[in-house]
Protein backbone atom coordinates (compact mmCIF):
# COMPACT_ATOMS: atom_id res chain seq x y z
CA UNK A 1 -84.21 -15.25 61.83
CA UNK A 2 -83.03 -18.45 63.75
CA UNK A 3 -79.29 -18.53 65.48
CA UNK A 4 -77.61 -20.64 62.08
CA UNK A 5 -79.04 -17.69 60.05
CA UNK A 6 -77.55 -15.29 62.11
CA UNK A 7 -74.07 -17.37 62.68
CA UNK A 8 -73.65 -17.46 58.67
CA UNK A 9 -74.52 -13.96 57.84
CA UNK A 10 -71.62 -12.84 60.70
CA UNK A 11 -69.34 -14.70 58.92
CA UNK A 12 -69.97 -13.52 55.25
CA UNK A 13 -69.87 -9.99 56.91
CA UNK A 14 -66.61 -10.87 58.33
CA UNK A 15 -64.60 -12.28 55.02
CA UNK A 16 -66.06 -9.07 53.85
CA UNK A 17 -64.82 -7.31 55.94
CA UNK A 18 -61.03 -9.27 55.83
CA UNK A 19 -60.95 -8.95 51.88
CA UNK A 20 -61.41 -4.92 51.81
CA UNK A 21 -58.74 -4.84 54.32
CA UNK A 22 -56.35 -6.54 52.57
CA UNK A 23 -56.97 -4.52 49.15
CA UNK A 24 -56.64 -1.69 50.86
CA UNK A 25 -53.35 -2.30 52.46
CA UNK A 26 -51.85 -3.06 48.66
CA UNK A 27 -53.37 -0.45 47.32
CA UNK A 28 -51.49 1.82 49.69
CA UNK A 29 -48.62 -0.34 50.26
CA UNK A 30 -48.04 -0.42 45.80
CA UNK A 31 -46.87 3.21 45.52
CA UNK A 32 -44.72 3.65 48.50
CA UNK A 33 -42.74 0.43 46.44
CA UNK A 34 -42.86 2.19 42.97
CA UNK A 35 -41.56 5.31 44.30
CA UNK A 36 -38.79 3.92 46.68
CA UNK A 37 -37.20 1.77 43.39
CA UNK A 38 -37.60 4.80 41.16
CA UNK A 39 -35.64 7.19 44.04
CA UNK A 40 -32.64 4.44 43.53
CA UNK A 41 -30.70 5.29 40.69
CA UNK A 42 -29.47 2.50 38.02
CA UNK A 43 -25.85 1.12 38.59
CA UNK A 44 -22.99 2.96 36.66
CA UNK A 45 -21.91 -0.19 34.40
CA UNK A 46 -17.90 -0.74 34.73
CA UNK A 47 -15.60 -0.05 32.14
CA UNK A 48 -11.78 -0.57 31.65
CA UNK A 49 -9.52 2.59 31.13
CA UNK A 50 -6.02 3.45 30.33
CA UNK A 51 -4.08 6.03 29.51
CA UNK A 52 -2.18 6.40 25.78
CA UNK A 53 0.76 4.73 25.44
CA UNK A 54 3.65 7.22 24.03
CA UNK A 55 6.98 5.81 22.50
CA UNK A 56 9.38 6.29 19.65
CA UNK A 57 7.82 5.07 16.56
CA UNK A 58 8.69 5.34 12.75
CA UNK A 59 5.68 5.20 10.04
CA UNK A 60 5.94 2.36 8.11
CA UNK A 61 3.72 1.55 5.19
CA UNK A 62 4.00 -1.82 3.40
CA UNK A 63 3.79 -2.80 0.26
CA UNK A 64 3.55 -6.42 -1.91
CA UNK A 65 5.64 -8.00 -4.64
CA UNK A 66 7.56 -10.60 -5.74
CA UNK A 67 11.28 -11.46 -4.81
CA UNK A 68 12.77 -12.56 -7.75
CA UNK A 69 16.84 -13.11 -8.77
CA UNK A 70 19.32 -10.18 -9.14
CA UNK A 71 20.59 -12.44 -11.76
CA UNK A 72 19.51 -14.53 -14.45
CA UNK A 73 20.18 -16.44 -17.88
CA UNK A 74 19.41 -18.61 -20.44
CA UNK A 75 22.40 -20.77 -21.15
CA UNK A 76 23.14 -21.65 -24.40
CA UNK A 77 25.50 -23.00 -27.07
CA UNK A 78 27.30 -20.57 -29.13
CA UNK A 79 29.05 -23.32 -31.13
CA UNK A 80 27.63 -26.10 -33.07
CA UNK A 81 28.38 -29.94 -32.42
CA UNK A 82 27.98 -32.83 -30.25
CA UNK A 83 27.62 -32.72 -27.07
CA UNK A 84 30.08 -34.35 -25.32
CA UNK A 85 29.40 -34.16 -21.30
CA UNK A 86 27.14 -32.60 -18.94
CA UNK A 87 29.59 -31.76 -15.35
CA UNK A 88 26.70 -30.46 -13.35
CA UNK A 89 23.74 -31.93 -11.53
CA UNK A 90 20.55 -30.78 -12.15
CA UNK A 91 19.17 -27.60 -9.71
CA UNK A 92 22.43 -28.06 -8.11
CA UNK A 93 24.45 -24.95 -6.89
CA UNK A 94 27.28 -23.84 -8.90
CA UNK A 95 29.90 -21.18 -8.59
CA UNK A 96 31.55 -18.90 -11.17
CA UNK A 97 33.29 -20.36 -13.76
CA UNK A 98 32.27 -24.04 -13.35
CA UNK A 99 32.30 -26.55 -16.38
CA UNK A 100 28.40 -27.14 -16.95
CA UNK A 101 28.78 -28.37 -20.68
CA UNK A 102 31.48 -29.64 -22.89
CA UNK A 103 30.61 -29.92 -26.60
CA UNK A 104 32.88 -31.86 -28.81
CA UNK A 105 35.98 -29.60 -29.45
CA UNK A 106 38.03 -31.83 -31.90
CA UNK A 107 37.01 -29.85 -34.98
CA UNK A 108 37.92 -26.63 -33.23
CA UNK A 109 40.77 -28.13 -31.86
CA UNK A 110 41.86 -29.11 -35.68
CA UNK A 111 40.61 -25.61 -37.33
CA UNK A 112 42.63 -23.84 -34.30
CA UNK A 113 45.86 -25.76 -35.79
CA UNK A 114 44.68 -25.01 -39.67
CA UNK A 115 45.07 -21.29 -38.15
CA UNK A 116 48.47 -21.40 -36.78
CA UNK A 117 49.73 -23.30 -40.07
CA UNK A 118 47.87 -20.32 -41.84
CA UNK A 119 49.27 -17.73 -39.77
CA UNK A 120 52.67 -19.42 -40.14
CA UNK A 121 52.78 -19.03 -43.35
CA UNK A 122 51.96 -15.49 -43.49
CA UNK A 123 54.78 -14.67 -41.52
CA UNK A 124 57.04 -16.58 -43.95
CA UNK A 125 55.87 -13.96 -46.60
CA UNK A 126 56.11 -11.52 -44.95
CA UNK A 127 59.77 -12.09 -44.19
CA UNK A 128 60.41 -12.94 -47.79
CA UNK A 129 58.37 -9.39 -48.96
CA UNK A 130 60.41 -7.33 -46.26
CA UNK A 131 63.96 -8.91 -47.72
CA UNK A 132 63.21 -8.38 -51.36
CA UNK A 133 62.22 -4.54 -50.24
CA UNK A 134 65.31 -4.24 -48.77
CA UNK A 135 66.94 -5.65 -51.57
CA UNK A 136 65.36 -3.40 -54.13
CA UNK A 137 65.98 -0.49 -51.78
CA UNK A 138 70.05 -1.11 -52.04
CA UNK A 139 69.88 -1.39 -56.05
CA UNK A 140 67.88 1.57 -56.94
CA UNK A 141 70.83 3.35 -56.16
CA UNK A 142 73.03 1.87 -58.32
CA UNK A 143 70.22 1.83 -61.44
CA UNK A 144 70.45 -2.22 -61.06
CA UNK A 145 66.70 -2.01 -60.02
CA UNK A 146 64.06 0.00 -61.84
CA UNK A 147 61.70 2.23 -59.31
CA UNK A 148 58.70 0.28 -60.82
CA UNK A 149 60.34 -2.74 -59.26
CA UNK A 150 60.53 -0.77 -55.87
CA UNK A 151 57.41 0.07 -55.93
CA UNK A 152 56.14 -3.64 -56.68
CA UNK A 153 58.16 -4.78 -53.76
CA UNK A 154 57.03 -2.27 -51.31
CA UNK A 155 53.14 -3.36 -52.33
CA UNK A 156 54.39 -6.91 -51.54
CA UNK A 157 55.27 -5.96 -48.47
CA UNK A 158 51.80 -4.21 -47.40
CA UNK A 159 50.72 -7.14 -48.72
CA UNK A 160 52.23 -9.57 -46.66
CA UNK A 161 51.65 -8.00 -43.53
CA UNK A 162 47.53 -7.65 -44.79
CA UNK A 163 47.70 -11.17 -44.99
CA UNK A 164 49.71 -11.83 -42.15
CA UNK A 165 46.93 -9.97 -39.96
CA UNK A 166 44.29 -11.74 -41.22
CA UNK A 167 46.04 -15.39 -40.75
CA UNK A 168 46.23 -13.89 -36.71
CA UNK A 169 42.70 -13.11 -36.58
CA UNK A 170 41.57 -16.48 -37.87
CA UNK A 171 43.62 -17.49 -35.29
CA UNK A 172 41.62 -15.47 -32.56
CA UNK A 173 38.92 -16.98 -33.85
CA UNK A 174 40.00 -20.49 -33.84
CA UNK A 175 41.04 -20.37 -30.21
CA UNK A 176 37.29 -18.61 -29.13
CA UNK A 177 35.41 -21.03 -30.94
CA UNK A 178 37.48 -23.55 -28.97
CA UNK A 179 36.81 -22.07 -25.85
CA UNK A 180 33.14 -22.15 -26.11
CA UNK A 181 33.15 -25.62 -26.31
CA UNK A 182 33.31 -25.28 -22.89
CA UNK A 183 30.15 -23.80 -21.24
CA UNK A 184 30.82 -22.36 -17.81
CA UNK A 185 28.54 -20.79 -15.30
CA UNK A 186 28.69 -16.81 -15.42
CA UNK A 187 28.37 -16.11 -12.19
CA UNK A 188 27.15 -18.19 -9.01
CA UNK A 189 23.67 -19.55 -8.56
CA UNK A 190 21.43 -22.38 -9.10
CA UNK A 191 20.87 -23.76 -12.69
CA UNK A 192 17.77 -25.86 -14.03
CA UNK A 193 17.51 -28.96 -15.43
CA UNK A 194 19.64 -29.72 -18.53
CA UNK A 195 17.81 -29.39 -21.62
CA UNK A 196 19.35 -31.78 -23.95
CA UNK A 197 21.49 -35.22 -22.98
CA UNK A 198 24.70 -36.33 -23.66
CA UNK A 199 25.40 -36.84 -27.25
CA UNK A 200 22.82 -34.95 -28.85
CA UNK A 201 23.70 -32.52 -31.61
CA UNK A 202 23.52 -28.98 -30.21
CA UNK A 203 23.40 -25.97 -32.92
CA UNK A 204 24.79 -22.25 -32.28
CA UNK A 205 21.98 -20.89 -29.78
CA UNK A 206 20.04 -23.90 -28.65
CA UNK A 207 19.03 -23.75 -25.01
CA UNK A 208 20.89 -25.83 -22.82
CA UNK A 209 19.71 -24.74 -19.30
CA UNK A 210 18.89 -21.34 -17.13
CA UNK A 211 21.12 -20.04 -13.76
CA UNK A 212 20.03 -17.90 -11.61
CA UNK A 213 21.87 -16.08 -9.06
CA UNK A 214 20.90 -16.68 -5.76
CA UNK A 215 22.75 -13.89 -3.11
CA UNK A 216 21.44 -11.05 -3.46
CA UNK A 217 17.80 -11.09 -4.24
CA UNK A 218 15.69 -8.64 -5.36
CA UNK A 219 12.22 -7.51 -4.09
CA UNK A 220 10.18 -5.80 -7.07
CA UNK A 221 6.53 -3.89 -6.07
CA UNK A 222 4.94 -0.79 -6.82
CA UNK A 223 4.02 2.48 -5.01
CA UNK A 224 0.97 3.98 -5.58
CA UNK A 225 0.85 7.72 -6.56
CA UNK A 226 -1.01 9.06 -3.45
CA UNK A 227 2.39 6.99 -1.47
CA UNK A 228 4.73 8.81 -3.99
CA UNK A 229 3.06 11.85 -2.92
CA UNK A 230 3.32 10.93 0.78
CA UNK A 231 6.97 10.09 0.72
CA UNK A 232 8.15 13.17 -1.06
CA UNK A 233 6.42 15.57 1.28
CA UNK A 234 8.09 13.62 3.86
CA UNK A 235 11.53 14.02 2.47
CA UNK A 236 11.01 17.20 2.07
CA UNK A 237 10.59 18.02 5.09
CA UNK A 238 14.14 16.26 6.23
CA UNK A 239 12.31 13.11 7.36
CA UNK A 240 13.54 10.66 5.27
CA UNK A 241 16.37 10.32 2.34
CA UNK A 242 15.24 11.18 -0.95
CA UNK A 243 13.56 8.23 -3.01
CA UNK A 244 16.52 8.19 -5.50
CA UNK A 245 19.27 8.19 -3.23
CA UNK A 246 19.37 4.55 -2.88
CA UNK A 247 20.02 4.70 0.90
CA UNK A 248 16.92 3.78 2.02
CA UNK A 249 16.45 1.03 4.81
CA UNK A 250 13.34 -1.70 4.04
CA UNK A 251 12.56 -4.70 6.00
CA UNK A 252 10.60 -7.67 4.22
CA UNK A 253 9.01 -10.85 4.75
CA UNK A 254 7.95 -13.55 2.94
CA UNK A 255 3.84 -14.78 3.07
CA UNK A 256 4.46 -17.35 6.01
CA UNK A 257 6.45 -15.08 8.23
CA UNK A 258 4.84 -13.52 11.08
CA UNK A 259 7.83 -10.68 11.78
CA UNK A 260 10.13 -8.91 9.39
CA UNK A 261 13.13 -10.90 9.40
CA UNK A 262 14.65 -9.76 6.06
CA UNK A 263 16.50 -6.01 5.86
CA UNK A 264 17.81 -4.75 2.89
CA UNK A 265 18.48 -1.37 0.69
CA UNK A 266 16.20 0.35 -1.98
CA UNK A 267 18.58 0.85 -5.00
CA UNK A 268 16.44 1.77 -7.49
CA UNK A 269 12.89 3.39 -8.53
CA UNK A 270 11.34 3.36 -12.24
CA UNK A 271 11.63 7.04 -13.91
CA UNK A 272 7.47 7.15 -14.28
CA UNK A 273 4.61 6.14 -13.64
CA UNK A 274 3.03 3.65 -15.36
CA UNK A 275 -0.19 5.62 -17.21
CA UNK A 276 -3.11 2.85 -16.84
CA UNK A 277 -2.57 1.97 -12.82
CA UNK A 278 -1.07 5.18 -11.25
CA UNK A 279 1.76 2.80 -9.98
CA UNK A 280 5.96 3.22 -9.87
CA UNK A 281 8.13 0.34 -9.96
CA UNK A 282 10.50 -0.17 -7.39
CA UNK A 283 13.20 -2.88 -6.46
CA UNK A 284 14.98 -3.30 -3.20
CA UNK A 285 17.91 -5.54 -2.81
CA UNK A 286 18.17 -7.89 0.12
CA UNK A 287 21.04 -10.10 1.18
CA UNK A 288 20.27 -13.84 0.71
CA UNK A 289 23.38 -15.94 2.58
CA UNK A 290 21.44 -18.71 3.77
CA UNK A 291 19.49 -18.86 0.38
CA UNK A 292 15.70 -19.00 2.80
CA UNK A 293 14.36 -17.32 0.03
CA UNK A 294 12.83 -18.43 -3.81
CA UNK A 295 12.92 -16.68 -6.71
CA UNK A 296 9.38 -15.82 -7.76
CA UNK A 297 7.85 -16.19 -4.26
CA UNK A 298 5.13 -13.70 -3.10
CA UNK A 299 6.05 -11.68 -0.14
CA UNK A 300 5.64 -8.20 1.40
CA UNK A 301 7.97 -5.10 2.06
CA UNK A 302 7.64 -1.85 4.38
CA UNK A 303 8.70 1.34 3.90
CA UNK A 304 9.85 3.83 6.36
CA UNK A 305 7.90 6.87 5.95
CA UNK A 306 8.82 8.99 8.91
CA UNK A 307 11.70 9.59 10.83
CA UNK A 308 11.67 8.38 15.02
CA UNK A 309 8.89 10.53 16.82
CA UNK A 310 7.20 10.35 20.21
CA UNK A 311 4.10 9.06 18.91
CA UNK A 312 0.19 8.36 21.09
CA UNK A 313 -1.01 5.13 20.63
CA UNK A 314 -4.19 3.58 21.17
CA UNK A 315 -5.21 -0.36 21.36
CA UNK A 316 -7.02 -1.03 18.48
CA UNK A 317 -9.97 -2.46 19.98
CA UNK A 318 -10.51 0.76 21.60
CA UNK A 319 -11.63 2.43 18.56
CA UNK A 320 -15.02 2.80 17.33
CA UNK A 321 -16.94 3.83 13.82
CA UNK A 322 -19.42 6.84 14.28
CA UNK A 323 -20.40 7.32 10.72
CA UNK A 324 -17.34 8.99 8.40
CA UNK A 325 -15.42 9.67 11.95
CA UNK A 326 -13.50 6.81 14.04
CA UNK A 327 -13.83 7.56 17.75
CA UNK A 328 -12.55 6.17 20.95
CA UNK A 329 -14.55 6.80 24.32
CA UNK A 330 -12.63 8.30 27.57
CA UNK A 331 -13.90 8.86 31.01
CA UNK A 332 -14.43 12.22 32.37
CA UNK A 333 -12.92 12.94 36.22
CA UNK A 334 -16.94 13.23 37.01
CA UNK A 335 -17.29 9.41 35.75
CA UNK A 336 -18.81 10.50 32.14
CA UNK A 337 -18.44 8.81 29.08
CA UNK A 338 -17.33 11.36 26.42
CA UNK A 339 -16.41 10.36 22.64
CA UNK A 340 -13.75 11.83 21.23
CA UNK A 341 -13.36 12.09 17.25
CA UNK A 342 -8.95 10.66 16.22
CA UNK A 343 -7.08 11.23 13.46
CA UNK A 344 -5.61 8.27 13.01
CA UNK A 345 -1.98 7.14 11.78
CA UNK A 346 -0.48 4.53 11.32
CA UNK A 347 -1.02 0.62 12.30
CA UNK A 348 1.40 -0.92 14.68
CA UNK A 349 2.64 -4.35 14.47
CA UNK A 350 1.23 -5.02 18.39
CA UNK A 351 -2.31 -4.32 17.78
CA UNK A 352 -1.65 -0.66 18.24
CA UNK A 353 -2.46 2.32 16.45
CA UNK A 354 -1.17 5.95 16.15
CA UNK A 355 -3.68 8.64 17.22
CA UNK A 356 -2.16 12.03 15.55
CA UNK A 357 -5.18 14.27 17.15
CA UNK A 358 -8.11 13.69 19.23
CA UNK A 359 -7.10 11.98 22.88
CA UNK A 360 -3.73 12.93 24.84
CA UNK A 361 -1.63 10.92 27.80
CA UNK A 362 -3.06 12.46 30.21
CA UNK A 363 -6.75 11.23 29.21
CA UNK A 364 -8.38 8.06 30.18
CA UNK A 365 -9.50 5.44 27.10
CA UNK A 366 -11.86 3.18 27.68
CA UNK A 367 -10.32 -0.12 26.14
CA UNK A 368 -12.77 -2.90 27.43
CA UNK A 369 -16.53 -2.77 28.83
CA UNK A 370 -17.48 -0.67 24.93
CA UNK A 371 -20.75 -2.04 24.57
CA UNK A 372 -21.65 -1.03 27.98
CA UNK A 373 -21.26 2.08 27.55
CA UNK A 374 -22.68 5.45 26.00
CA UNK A 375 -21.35 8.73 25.50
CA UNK A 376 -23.43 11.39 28.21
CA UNK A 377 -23.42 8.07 30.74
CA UNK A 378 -21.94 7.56 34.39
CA UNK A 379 -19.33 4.59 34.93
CA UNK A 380 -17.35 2.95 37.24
CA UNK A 381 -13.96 3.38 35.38
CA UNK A 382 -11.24 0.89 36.35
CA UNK A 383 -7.73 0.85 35.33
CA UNK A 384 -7.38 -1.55 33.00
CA UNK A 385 -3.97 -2.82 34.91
CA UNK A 386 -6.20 -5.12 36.90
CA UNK A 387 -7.38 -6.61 34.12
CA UNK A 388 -4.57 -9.00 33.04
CA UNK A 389 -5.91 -9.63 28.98
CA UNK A 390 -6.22 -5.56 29.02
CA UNK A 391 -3.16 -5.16 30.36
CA UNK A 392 -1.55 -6.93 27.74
CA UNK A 393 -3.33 -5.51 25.23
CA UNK A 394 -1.79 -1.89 25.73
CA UNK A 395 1.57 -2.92 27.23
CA UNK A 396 4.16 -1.08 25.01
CA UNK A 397 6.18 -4.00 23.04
CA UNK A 398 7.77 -1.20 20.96
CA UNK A 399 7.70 -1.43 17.06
């Protein structure tokens, strides 16, 4: 073999050599890196906690309707004629007793003096009938009158005073035919538009406008059976006043209003329910000064259904669905998730929610970081304090 032959053969022994080496030293090298990430364990993910929050709260369950007008009419004309003048403006406000309508009263006015000539007259005959009794009652004594004649005077004088009577009604008459000439609100409130115009013939009846009373208003909705149920059992128990007893304090709002700026008084409930929905009618009746409120709007009422109690509440967000069951998660002192199954009450107005059963103040909710975690896992639980959206979420704004 010459020296390049030997030279090249060295080398290819060498990279041999070099190659098995290296494989070697990964091969051992792989498991030692394997084993040393599997010997760390994972990192606990981080949730945020906080305790319940526990305040005074009332149950309050809500309800919709309509408001609509403790008052309303149809105005119309309960004499026939002419219409003479409208004195109002149309959907103006108008007060009790104000002229709306005049129809023409000159026939009344002339059949109202027809009645007191009529009337007149009666009373003449009946002064002439009660002078001839008289009369007749001196000469019966004295034979110069017959008792027939007596008699016929004392008919004359029932008579008379017949007569007389009816000439006093047709004068009651007259004078309220006259007076509804003159159309006047009924009470205070907001009429329509006029109906018919200035000169147009108007017959006994026609419709000449509507009113509608504007202070108070009334709220009209329905309760549901199972509510009926709910509300009994709770005055029952000394909770609340009894459903009938027209003392009982509801707040209301209308569709655009975020809070419950309108308070008022239930004053009256149907006497049964209504067969084909299961449903009660109810009314409240809430004061109306500055007149914010429509007739016929949509709004929506509540309902206290509990007295004041020291009630646990939860954020909303920190419940979960687990099938049939709502659940919220809390952190063990060891670091362990653990779900707990709530019986829930009722919602509050801040995003919270009444938890009757199930968690306690002293236990530790998880309120952010829920996807992270799983019941049976380790966390890193923080107070949810340091978290300034979280903290706002379950800061106590009361209810």
């Amino acid at each position: 073999m010459t020296r390049d032959r030997r030279l090249i053969a060295g080398a290819a022994l060498s990279l041999t050599a070099a190659l098995v080496a290296s494989a070697l030293t990964w091969h051992l090298a792989a498991p030692t890196s394997e084993a040393q990430a599997q010997a760390q364990p994972p990192v606990p993910p981080t949730v945020l906690v906080s305790a319940p929050v526990v305040r005074e709260t009332v149950d309050w369950r809500e309800f919709s309707g309509r408001f609509e007008p403790s008052a309303a009419v149809e105005i119309r004309s309960r004499v026939s004629g002419h219409l003479h003048s409208i004195a109002f403006q149309d959907g103006a406000v108008v007060q009790a007793g104000q002229m709306l309508f005049v129809i023409d009263p000159r026939p009344y006015r002339a059949a109202l003096d027809q009645a007191h000539a009529q009337h007149a007259s009666a009373e003449a005959q009946v002064e002439l009938a009660d002078l001839e009794l008289k009369r007749a009652e001196q000469l019966v004594s004295s034979n110069a009158v017959s008792q027939a004649t007596l008699d016929q005077r004392r008919q004359q004088k029932k008579a008379a005073d017949a007569a007389r009577a009816l000439a006093a009604a047709a004068v009651s008459r007259a004078e309220i035919e006259l007076g509804f000439t003159e159309v006047r609100a009924p009470f205070a409130g907001r009429v329509s538009n006029r109906r018919v115009d200035t000169g147009a013939l108007v017959t006994d009846g026609a419709m000449l406008t509507t009113l509608v009373a504007l202070d108070p208003v009334y709220f009209v909705f329905d309760i549901s059976e199972q509510d009926l149920m709910a509300y009994q059992a709770a005055a029952r128990r000394g909770d609340v006043p009894l459903l009938n007893g027209r003392q009982i304090p509801i707040q209301a709002r209308g569709q655009s209003d975020e809070d419950w700026p309108l308070s008022g008084t239930l004053d009256f409930v149907d006497n049964r329910l209504e067969a084909g929905a299961g449903t009660i009618r109810a009314r409240a009746v809430i004061p109306n000064v500055q007149q914010h409120i429509t007739a016929g709007q949509f709004g929506r009422v509540r309902l206290p259904f509990s007295g004041s109690y020291a009630a646990t509440l939860v954020p909303e967000t920190a419940l979960m669905t687990d099938q049939a069951d709502r659940v919220v998660f809390t952190v063990t002192e060891d670091g362990t998730i653990r779900s707990s199954k709530v019986n829930l009450g009722a919602r509050q107005p801040d995003g919270m929610r009444v938890v009757r059963s199930g968690v306690g103040p002293q236990d530790r909710v998880v309120v952010s970081g829920l996807l992270r975690a799983r019941p049976g896992q380790k966390v890193t639980a923080k107070p949810a304090e340091g978290e300034p959206r979280a903290a706002a979420i379950i800061a106590p704004t009361g209810g």
